[in-house]
Structure formats: structure tokens, C-alpha cells
C-alpha atoms as a PDB file:
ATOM      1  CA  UNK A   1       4.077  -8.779   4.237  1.00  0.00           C
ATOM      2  CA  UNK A   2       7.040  -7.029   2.146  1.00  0.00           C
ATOM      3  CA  UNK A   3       7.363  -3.096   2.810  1.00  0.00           C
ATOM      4  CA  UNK A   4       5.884  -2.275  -1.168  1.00  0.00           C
ATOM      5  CA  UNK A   5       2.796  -4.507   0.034  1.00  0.00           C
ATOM      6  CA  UNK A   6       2.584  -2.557   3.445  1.00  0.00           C
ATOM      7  CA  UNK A   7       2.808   0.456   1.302  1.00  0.00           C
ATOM      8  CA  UNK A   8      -0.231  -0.510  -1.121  1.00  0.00           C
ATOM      9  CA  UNK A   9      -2.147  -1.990   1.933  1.00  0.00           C
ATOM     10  CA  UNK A  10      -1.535   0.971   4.523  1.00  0.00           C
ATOM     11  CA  UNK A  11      -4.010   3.313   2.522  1.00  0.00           C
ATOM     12  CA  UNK A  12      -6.756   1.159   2.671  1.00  0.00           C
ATOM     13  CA  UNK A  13      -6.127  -0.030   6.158  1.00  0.00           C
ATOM     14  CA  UNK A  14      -6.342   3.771   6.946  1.00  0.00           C
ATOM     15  CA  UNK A  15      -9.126   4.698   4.918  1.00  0.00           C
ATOM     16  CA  UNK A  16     -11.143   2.056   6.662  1.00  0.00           C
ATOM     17  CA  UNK A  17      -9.642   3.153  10.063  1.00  0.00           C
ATOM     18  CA  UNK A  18     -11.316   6.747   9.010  1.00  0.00           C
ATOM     19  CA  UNK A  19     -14.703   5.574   8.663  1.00  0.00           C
ATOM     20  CA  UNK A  20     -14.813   4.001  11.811  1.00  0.00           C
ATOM     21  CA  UNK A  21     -13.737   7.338  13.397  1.00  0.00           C
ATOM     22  CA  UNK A  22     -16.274   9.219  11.461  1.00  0.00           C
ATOM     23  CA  UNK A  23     -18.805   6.572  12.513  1.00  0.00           C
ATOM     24  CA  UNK A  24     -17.954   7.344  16.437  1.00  0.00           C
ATOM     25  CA  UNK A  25     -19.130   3.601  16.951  1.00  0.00           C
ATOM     26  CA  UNK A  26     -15.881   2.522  19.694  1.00  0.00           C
ATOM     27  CA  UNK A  27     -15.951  -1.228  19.060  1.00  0.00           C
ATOM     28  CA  UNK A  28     -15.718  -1.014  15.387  1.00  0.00           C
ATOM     29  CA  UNK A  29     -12.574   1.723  16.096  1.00  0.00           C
ATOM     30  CA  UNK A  30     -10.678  -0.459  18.396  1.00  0.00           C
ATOM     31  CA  UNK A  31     -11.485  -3.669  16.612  1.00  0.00           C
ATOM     32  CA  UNK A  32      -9.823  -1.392  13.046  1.00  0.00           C
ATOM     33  CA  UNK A  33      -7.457   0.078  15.245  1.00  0.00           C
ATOM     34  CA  UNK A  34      -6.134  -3.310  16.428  1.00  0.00           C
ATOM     35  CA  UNK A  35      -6.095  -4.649  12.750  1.00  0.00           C
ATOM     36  CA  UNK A  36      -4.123  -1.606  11.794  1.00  0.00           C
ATOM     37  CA  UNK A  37      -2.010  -2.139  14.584  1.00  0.00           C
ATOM     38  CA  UNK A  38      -1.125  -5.668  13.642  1.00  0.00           C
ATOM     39  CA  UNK A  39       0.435  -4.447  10.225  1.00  0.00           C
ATOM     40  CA  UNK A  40       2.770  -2.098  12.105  1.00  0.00           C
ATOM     41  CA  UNK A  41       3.956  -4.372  14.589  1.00  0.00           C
ATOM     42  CA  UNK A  42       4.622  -7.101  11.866  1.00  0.00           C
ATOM     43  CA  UNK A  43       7.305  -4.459  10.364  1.00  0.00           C
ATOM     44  CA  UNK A  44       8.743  -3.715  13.519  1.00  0.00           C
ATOM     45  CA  UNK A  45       7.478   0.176  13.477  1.00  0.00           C
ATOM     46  CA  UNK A  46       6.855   0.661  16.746  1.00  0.00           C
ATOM     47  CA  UNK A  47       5.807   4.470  17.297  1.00  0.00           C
ATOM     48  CA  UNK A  48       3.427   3.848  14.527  1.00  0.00           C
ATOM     49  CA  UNK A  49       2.175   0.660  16.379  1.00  0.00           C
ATOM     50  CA  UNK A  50       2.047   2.653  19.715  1.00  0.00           C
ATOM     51  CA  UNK A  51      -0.217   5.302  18.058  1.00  0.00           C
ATOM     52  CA  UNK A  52      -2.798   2.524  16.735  1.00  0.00           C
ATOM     53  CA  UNK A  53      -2.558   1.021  20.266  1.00  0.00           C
ATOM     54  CA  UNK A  54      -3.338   4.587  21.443  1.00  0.00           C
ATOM     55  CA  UNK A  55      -6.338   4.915  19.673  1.00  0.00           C
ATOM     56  CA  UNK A  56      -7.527   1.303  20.376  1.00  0.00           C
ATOM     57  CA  UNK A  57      -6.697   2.880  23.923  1.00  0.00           C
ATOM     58  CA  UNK A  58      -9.367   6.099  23.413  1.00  0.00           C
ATOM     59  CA  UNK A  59     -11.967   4.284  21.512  1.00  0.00           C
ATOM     60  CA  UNK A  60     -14.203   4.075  24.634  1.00  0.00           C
ATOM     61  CA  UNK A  61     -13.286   7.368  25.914  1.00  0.00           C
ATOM     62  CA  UNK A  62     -15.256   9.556  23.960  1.00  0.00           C
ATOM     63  CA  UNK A  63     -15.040  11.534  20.196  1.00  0.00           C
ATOM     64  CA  UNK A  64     -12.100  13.848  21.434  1.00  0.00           C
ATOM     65  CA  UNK A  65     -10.132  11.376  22.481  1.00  0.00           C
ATOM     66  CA  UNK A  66     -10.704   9.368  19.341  1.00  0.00           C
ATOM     67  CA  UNK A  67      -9.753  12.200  16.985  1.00  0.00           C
ATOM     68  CA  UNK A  68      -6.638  13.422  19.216  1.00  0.00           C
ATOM     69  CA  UNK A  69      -5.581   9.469  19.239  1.00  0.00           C
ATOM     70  CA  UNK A  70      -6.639   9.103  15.103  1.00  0.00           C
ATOM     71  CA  UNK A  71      -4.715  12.088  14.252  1.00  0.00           C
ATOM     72  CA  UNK A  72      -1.302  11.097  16.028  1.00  0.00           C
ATOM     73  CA  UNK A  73      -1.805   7.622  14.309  1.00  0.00           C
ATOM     74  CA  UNK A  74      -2.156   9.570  10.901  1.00  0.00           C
ATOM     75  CA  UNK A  75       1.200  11.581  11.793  1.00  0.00           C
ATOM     76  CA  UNK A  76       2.960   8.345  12.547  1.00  0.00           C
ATOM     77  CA  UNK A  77       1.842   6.404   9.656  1.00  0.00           C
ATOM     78  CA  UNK A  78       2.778   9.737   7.070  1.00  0.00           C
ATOM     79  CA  UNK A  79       6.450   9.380   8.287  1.00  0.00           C
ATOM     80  CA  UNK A  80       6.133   5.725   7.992  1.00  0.00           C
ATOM     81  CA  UNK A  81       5.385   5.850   4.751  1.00  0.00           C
ATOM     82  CA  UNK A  82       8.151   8.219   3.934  1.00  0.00           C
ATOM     83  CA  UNK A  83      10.376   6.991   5.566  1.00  0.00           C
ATOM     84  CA  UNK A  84       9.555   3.531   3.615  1.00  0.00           C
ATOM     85  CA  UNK A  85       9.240   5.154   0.157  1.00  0.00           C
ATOM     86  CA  UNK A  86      12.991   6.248   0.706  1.00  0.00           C
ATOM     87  CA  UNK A  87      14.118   2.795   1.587  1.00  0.00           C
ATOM     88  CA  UNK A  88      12.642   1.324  -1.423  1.00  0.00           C
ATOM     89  CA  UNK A  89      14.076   3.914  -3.836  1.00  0.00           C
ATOM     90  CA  UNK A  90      17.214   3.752  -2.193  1.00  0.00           C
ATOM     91  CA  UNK A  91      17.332  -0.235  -2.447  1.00  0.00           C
ATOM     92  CA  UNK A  92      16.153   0.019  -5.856  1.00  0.00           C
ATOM     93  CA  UNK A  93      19.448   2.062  -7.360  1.00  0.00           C
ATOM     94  CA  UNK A  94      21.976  -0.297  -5.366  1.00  0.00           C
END
């Protein structure tokens, strides 16, 4: 998976990851979390793959958990993105 097709792929994987949160149902959270998870450890971003493991981690723990876990995820995957977005632009005017 190339970073622009982690990029495209990252707002669904998150948008699904959402629903599951909203749903409160902890198997279908850990099971997304772990899917989302996979993504970030195949680029090597490990504090984003930490906070997915994190809320795999708090899916049977209870709603508060989940949101404290989803939100640090969210944080995580923003500066991923970023952080991504600048890599691409600066590759793109070398």
C-alpha cells in the first residue's frame, strides 16, 4: 500500500472505525480497530498503530474507555495524515 493509497483509504477505514464506536457493540470495535491497525503498522507508523491497538485494548471495557481510546486514535491518525500530505508534496517538487 503506497502512502497516496493510505491517504485515500485512511478516511474510510476511519469512518467505518466511527460507526462501530457509535454502535458501542465491542467485537465489531476491536475486530475495525485491528483492521485499522494493520494499515498503520504496514507503514511503519507506530504511535498511530499503538493508538488503534489501544482502542482494540478498551473495546471490552466499557463506552468511556472506547471514546477516550477512539479519540487518541483520531489525534494520531490527523498528524499522520499531515505529516504524510507534506511528504508527498515535498517529493512531488524534487
Amino acid at each position: 500500500m503506497a502512502c497516496s493509497h493510505f491517504l485515500v483509504e485512511i478516511d474510510q477505514m476511519m469512518q467505518t472505525l466511527s460507526e462501530a464506536v457509535a454502535q458501542g457493540d465491542p467485537q465489531v470495535i476491536s475486530e475495525k480497530a485491528h483492521w485499522v491497525k494493520g494499515g498503520l503498522v504496514y507503514l511503519h507508523a507506530g504511535p498511530s498503530a499503538e493508538a488503534a491497538k489501544n482502542l482494540q485494548k478498551a473495546a471490552p471495557l466499557g463506552q468511556s474507555e472506547i471514546e477516550a481510546a477512539y479519540l487518541s486514535l483520531q489525534g494520531e491518525v490527523a498528524r499522520l495524515k499531515e505529516a504524510l500530505k507534506h511528504l508527498s508534496s515535498e517529493s512531488a517538487t524534487t
